[in-house]
Protein backbone atom coordinates (compact mmCIF):
# COMPACT_ATOMS: atom_id res chain seq x y z
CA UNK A 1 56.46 22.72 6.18
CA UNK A 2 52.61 22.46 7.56
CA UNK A 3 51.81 26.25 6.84
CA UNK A 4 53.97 25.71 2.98
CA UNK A 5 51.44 23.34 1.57
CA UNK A 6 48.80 25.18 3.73
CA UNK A 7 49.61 28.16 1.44
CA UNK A 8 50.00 26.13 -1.60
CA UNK A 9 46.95 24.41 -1.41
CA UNK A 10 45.38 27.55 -1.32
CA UNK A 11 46.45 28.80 -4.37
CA UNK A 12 44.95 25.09 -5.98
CA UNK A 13 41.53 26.42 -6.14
CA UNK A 14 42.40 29.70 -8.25
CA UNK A 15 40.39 28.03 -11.32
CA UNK A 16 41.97 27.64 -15.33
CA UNK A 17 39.24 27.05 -17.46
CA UNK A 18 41.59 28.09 -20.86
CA UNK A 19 43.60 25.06 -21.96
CA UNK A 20 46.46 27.04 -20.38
CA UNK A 21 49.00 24.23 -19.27
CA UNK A 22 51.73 24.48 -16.35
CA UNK A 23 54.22 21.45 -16.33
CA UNK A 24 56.77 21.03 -13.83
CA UNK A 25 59.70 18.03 -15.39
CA UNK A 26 61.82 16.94 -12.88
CA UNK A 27 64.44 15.00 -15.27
CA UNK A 28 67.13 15.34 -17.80
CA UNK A 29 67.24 19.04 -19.80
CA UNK A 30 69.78 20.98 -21.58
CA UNK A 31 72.52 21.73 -20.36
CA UNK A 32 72.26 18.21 -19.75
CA UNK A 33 73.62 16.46 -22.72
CA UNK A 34 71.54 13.21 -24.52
CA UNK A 35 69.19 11.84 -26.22
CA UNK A 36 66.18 12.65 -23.55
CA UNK A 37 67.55 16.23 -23.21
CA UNK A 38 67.09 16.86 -26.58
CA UNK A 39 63.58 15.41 -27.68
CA UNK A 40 62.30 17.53 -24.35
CA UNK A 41 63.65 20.46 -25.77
CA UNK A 42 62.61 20.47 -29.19
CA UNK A 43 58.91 18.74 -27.73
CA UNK A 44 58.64 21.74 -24.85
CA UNK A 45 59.68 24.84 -27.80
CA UNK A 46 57.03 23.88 -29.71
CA UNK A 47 54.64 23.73 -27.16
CA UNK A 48 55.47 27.31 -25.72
CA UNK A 49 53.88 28.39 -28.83
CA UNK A 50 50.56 26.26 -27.56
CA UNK A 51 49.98 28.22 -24.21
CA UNK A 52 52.19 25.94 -22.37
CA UNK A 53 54.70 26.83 -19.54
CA UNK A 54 57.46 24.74 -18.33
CA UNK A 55 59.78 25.06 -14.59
CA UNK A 56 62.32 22.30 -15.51
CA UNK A 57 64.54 20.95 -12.60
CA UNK A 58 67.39 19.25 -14.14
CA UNK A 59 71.58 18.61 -13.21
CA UNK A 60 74.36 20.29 -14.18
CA UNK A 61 77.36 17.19 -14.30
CA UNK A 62 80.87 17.82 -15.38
CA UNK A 63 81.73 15.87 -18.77
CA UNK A 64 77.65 15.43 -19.91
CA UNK A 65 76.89 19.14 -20.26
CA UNK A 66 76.31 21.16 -23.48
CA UNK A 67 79.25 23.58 -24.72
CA UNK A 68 77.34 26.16 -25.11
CA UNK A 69 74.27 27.18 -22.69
CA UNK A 70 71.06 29.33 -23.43
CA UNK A 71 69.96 31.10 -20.50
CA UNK A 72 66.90 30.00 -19.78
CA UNK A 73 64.58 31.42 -16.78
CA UNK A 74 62.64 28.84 -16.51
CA UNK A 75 65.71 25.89 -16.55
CA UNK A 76 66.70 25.28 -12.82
CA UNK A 77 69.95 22.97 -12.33
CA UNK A 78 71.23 21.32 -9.15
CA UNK A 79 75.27 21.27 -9.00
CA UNK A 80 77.49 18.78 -7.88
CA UNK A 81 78.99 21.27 -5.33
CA UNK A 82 80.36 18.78 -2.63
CA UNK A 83 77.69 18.37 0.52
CA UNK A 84 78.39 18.13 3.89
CA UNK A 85 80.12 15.37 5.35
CA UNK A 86 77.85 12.87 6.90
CA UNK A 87 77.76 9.04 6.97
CA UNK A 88 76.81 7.11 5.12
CA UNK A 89 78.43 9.41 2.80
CA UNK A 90 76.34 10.51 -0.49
CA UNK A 91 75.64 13.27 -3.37
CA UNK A 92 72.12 13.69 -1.96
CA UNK A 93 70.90 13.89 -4.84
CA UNK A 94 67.25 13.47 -3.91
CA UNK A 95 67.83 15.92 -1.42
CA UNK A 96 69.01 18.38 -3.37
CA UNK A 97 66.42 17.83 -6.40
CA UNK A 98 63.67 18.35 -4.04
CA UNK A 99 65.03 21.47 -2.76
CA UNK A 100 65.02 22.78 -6.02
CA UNK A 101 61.61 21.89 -6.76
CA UNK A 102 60.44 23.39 -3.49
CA UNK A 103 62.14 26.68 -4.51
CA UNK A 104 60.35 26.50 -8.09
CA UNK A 105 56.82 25.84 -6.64
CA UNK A 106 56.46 28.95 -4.10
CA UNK A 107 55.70 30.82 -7.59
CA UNK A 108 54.81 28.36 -10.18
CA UNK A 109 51.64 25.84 -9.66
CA UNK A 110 51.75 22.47 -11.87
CA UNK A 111 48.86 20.97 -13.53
CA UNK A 112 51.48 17.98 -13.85
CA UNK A 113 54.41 16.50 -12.80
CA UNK A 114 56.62 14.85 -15.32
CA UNK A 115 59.51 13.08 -15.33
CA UNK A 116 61.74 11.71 -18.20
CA UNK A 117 64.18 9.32 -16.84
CA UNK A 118 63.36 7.06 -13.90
CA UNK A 119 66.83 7.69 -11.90
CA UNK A 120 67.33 9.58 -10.03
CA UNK A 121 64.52 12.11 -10.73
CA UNK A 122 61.06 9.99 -10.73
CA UNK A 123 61.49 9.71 -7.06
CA UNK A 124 61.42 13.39 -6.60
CA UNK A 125 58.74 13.45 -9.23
CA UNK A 126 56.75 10.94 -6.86
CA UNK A 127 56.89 12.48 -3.78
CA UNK A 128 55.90 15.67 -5.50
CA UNK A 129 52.78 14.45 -6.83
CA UNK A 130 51.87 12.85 -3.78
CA UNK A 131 52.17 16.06 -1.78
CA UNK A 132 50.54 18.30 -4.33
CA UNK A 133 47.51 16.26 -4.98
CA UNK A 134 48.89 16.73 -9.07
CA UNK A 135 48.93 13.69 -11.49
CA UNK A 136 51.84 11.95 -12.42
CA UNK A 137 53.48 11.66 -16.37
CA UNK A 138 56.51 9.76 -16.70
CA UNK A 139 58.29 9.34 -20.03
CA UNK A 140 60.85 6.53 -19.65
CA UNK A 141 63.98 6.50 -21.84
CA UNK A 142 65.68 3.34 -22.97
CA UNK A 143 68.37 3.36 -20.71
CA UNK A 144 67.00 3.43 -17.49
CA UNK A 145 64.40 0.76 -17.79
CA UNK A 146 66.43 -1.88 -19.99
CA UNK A 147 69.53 -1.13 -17.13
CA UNK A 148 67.36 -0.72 -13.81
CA UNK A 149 64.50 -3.34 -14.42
CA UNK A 150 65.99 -6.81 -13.35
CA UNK A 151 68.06 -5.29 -10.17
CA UNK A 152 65.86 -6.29 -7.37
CA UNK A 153 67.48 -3.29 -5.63
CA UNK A 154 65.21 -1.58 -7.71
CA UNK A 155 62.56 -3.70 -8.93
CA UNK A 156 59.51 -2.69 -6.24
CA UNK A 157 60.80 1.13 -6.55
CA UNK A 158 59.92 0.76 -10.52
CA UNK A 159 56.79 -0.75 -10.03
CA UNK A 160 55.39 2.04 -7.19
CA UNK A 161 56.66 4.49 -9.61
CA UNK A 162 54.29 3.22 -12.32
CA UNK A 163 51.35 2.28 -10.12
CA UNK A 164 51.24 5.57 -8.79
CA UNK A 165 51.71 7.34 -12.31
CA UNK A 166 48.81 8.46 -14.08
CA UNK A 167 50.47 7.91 -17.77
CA UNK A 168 53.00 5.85 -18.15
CA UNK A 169 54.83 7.06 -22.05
CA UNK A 170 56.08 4.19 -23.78
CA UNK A 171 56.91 2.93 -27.43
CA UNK A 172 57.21 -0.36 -29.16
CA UNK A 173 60.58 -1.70 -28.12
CA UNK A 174 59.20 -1.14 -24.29
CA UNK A 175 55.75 -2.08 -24.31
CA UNK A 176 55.89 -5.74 -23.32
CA UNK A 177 58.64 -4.74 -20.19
CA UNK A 178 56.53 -1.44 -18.78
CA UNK A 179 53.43 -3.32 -19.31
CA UNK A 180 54.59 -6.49 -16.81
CA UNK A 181 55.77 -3.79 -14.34
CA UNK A 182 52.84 -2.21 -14.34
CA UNK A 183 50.08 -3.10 -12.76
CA UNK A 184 47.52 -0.85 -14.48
CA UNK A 185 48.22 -1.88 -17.85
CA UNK A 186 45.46 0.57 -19.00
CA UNK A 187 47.98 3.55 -17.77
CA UNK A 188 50.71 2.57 -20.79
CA UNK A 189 50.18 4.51 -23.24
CA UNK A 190 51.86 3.84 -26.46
CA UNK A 191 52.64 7.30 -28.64
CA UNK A 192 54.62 8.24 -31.53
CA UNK A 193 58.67 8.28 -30.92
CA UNK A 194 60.43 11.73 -31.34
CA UNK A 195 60.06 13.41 -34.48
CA UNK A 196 62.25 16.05 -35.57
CA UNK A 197 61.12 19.63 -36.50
CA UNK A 198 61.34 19.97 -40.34
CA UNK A 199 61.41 23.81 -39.93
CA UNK A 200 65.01 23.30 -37.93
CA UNK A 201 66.05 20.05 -39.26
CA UNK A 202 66.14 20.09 -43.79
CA UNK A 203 68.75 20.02 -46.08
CA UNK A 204 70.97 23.75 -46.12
CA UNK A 205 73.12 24.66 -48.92
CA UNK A 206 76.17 24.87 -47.14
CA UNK A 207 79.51 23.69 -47.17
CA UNK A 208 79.91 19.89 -46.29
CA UNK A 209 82.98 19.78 -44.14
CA UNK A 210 83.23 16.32 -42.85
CA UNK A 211 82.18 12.93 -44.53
CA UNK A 212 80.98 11.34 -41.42
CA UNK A 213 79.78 12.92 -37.62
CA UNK A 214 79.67 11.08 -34.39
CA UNK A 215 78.16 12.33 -31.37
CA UNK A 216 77.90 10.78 -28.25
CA UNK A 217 78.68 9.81 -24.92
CA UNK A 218 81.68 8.02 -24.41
CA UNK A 219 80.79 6.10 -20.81
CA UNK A 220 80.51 2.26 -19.78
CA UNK A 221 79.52 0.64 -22.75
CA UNK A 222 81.41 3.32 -25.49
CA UNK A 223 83.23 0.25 -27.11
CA UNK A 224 79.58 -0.84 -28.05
CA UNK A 225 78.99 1.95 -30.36
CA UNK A 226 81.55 0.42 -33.19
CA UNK A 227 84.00 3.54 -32.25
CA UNK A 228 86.93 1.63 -33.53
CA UNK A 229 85.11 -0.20 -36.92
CA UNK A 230 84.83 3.93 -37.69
CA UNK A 231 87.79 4.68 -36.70
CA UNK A 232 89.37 2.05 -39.02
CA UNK A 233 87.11 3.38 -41.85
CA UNK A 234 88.22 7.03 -41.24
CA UNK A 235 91.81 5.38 -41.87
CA UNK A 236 91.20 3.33 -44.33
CA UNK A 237 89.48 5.37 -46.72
CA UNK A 238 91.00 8.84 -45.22
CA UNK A 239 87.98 10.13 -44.12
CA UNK A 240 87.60 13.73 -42.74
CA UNK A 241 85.67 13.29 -39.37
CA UNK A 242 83.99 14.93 -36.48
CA UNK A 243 83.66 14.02 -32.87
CA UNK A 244 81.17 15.25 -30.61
CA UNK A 245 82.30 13.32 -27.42
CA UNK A 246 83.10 13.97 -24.12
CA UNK A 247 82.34 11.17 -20.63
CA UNK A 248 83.79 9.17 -18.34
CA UNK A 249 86.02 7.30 -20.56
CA UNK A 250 86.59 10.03 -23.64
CA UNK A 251 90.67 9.80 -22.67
CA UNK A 252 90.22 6.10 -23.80
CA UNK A 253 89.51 7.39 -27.49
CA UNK A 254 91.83 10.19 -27.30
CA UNK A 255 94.48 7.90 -26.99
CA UNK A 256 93.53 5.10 -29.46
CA UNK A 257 93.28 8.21 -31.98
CA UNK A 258 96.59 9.32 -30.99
CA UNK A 259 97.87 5.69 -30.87
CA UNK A 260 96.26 5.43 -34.84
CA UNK A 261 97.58 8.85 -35.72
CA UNK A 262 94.23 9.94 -36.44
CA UNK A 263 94.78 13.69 -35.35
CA UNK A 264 94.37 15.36 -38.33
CA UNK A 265 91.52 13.44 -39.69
CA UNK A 266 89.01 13.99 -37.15
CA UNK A 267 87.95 17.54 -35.34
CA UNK A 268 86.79 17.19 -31.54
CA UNK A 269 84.08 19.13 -29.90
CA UNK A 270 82.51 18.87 -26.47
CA UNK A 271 78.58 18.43 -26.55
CA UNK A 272 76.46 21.59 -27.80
CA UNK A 273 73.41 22.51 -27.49
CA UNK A 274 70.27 20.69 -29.44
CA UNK A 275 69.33 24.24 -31.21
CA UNK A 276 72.88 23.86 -32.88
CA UNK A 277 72.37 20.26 -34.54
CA UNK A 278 70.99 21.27 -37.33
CA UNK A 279 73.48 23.22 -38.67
CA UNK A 280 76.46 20.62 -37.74
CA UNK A 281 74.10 18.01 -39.46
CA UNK A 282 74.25 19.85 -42.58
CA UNK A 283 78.16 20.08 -42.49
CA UNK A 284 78.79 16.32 -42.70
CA UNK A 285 78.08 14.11 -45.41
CA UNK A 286 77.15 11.25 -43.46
CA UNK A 287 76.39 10.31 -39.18
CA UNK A 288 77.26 7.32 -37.68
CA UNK A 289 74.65 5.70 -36.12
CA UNK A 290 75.56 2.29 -35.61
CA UNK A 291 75.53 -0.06 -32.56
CA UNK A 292 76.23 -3.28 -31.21
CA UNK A 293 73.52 -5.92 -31.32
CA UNK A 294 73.62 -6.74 -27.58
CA UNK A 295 73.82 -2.87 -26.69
CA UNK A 296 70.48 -1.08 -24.96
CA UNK A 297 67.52 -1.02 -27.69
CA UNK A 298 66.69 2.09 -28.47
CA UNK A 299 66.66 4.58 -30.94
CA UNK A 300 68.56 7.66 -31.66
CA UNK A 301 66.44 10.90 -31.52
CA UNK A 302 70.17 11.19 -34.16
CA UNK A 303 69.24 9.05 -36.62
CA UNK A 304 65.47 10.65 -37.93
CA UNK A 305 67.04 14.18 -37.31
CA UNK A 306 70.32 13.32 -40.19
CA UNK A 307 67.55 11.86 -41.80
CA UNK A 308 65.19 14.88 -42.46
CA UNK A 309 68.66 16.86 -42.93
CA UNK A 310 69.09 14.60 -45.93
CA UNK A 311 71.80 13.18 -44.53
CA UNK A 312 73.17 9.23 -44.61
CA UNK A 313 72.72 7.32 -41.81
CA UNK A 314 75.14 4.24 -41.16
CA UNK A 315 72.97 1.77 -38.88
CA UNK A 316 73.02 -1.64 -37.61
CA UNK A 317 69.95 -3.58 -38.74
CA UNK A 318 68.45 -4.60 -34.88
CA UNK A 319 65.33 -7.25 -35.53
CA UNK A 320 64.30 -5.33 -31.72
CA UNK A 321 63.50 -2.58 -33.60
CA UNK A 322 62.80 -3.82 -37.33
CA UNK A 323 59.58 -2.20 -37.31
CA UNK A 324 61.37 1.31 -37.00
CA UNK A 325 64.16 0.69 -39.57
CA UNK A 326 61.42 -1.07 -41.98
CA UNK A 327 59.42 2.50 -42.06
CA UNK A 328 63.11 4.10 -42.65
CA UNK A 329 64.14 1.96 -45.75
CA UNK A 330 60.69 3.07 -46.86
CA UNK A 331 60.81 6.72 -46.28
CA UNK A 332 64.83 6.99 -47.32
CA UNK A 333 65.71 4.43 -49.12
CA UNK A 334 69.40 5.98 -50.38
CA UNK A 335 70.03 7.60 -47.06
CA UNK A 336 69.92 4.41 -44.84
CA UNK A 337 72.85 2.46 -44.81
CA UNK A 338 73.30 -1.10 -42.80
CA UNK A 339 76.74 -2.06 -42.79
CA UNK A 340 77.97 -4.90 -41.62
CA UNK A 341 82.07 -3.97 -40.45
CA UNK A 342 83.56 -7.64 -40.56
CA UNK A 343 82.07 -7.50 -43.99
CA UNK A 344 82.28 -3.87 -45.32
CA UNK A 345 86.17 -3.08 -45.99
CA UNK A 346 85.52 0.60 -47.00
CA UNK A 347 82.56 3.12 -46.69
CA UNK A 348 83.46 5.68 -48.86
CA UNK A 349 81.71 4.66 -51.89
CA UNK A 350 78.88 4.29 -49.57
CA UNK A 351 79.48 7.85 -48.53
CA UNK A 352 79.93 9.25 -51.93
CA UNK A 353 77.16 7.58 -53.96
CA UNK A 354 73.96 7.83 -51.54
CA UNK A 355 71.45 10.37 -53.34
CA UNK A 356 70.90 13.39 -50.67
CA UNK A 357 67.94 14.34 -52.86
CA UNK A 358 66.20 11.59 -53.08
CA UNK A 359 63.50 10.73 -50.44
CA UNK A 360 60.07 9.38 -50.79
CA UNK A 361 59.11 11.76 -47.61
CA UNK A 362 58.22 14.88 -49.25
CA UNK A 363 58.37 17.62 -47.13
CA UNK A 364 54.79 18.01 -46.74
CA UNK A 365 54.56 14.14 -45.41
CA UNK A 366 57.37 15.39 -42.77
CA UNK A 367 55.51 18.13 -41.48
CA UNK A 368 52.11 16.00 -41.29
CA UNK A 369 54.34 13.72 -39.06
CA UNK A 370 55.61 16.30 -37.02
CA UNK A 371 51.96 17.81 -36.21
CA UNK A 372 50.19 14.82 -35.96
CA UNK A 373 53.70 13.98 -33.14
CA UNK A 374 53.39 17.30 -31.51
CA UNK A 375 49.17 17.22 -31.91
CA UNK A 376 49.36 13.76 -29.75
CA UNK A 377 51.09 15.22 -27.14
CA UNK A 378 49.24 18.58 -26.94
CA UNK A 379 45.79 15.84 -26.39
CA UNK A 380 47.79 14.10 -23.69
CA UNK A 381 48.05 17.02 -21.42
CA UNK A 382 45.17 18.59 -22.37
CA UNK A 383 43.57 15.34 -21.20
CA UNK A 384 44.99 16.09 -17.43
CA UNK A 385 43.36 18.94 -18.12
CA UNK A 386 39.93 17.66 -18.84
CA UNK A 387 40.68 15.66 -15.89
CA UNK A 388 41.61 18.42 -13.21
CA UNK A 389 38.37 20.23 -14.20
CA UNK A 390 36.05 17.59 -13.73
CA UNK A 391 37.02 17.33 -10.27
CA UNK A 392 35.79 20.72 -9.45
């Protein structure tokens, strides 16, 4: 181990004085399915075409994987290929994350070390930045602060993790939480949430198939997503549906469906990949966004990408979040539906009457978005950058 980071460290002083930028994420990637997967990808293909170059160590885990996989070289997956017996019995998943990352490193050298969701890949992250002398980025998801924060199992992990982060990525649901875990509260950084790519997500002229989509994970806390409000809709009204879903607890749906003889109405797909969700977009008239009050506070990458496809959005109005929906109602006033289900008996006027062409986003407001989105996050790195060469 000695004579490995003899050899790397070596290679450290080989001097970059383009804005030429090596990140190493050690965190959630297609073919891992979600929210987090996705706004990587789309964020990391448009910065290929900036002189960027990503090693991405990610997991490959039965049920949350994409149908479909592009092979990509640079996309490294661990397995959960049973380990050897040992006790205290575990996946290793550190273990095997690291190992990974070790293999990656003997030919690719970081500028940074990112990470995108706190468990279980920051820790890796961590002790790779220690060891490497390279700074620290971690993007945090909604999930894994809002469920990890108040565990005191966890609590002093969280806060190392930030104190020894150089960035810490936040927005303005989680300011207030990462800034009391931090210590540093000049390392928070607040930037623009996700913004989708208007050259892959805009309106096609192609057949709409379905009135309503949902996609999603059907885990713990599936019963919070209003599954059965839409599935009494899709009877109601007789909706044609389709179902992106697959997790832990997808044979709970399966057989409410069954139970509701909702076969025919709805079409079932396994997760895909996030290059192929523009296209399904454009087939359905409507998503289905919504979400219980109490449920995590976030917001769906889902949402702004129907959105830009000029495609209705059903939502639950969250005061969390009001500053997010406010600048929706503004920008798509007709394709931004609240609905309240103990109140709403039937969406398919809803469905039927919101204007797909109206928008007072023109196109050339969504691309402005989307550079001055991807332009922030080109300055962030280049700003390690700046950083690194100073030190020399």
């Amino acid at each position: 181990m000695v004579l490995y980071w003899l050899e790397f460290s070596n290679k450290l002083h080989i001097m970059n004085n383009s804005n030429k930028c090596n990140i190493l994420l050690i965190g959630k990637y297609p073919p891992m399915q979600g929210g987090v997967s996705s706004k990587s990808y789309w964020l990391f293909e448009k910065l290929k075409k900036h002189d960027f170059e990503f090693q991405i160590i990610t997991s490959y885990v039965d049920r949350y994987i994409t149908l479909k996989n592009k092979e990509e070289k640079f996309v490294h997956y661990i397995t959960s290929k049973e380990v050897p017996w040992h006790i205290p019995n575990s996946e290793l998943l550190f273990d095997k994350l690291l190992n990974k990352s070790l293999e990656v490193i003997k030919d690719f050298i970081p500028d940074i070390i990112e990470t995108n969701y706190l468990w279980p890949y920051c820790g890796v992250a961590s002790y790779l930045s220690l060891h490497l002398k390279k700074p620290l980025l971690i993007r945090h998801a909604g999930s894994d602060i809002l469920k990890f924060y108040k565990n005191k199992d966890f609590s002093v992990t969280i806060k190392s993790y930030f104190d020894q982060a150089e960035y810490i990525i936040t927005n303005n649901t989680s300011q207030k939480i990462i800034q009391k875990l931090c210590s540093n509260k000049s390392k928070v950084k607040l930037m623009d949430r996700y913004i989708p790519d208007p050259e892959s997500f805009f309106s096609r002229k192609i057949k709409k198939k379905y009135d309503i989509l949902f996609a999603g994970k059907i885990n713990y806390f599936w019963n919070l997503k209003g599954i059965e409000y839409l599935l009494k809709y899709i009877k109601t009204d007789s909706l044609k549906a389709l179902f992106l879903i697959d997790g832990k607890y997808v044979e709970d749906i399966y057989s409410i469906i069954n139970k509701e003889k909702l076969n025919s109405n709805i079409d079932f797909s396994t997760f895909i990949h996030p290059c192929e969700m523009p296209e399904i977009i454009n087939q359905c008239k409507s998503v289905w966004c919504w979400e219980e009050i109490n449920y995590i506070q976030d917001f769906s990458n889902l949402i702004s990408e129907s959105l830009f496809c000029k495609v209705s959005c059903f939502i639950n109005y969250h005061e969390d979040i009001k500053e997010e929906f406010d600048r929706l109602f503004k920008f798509f006033p007709e394709l931004i539906i609240p609905i309240d289900p103990l109140k709403t008996k039937s969406i398919k006027h809803l469905i039927s009457e919101a204007d797909y062409e109206k928008s007072h986003l023109s196109r050339i407001e969504q691309k402005r978005m989307y550079n001055d989105f991807i332009n922030q996050n080109i300055e962030l790195y280049h700003s390690f950058l700046r950083q690194k060469n100073e030190t020399f």
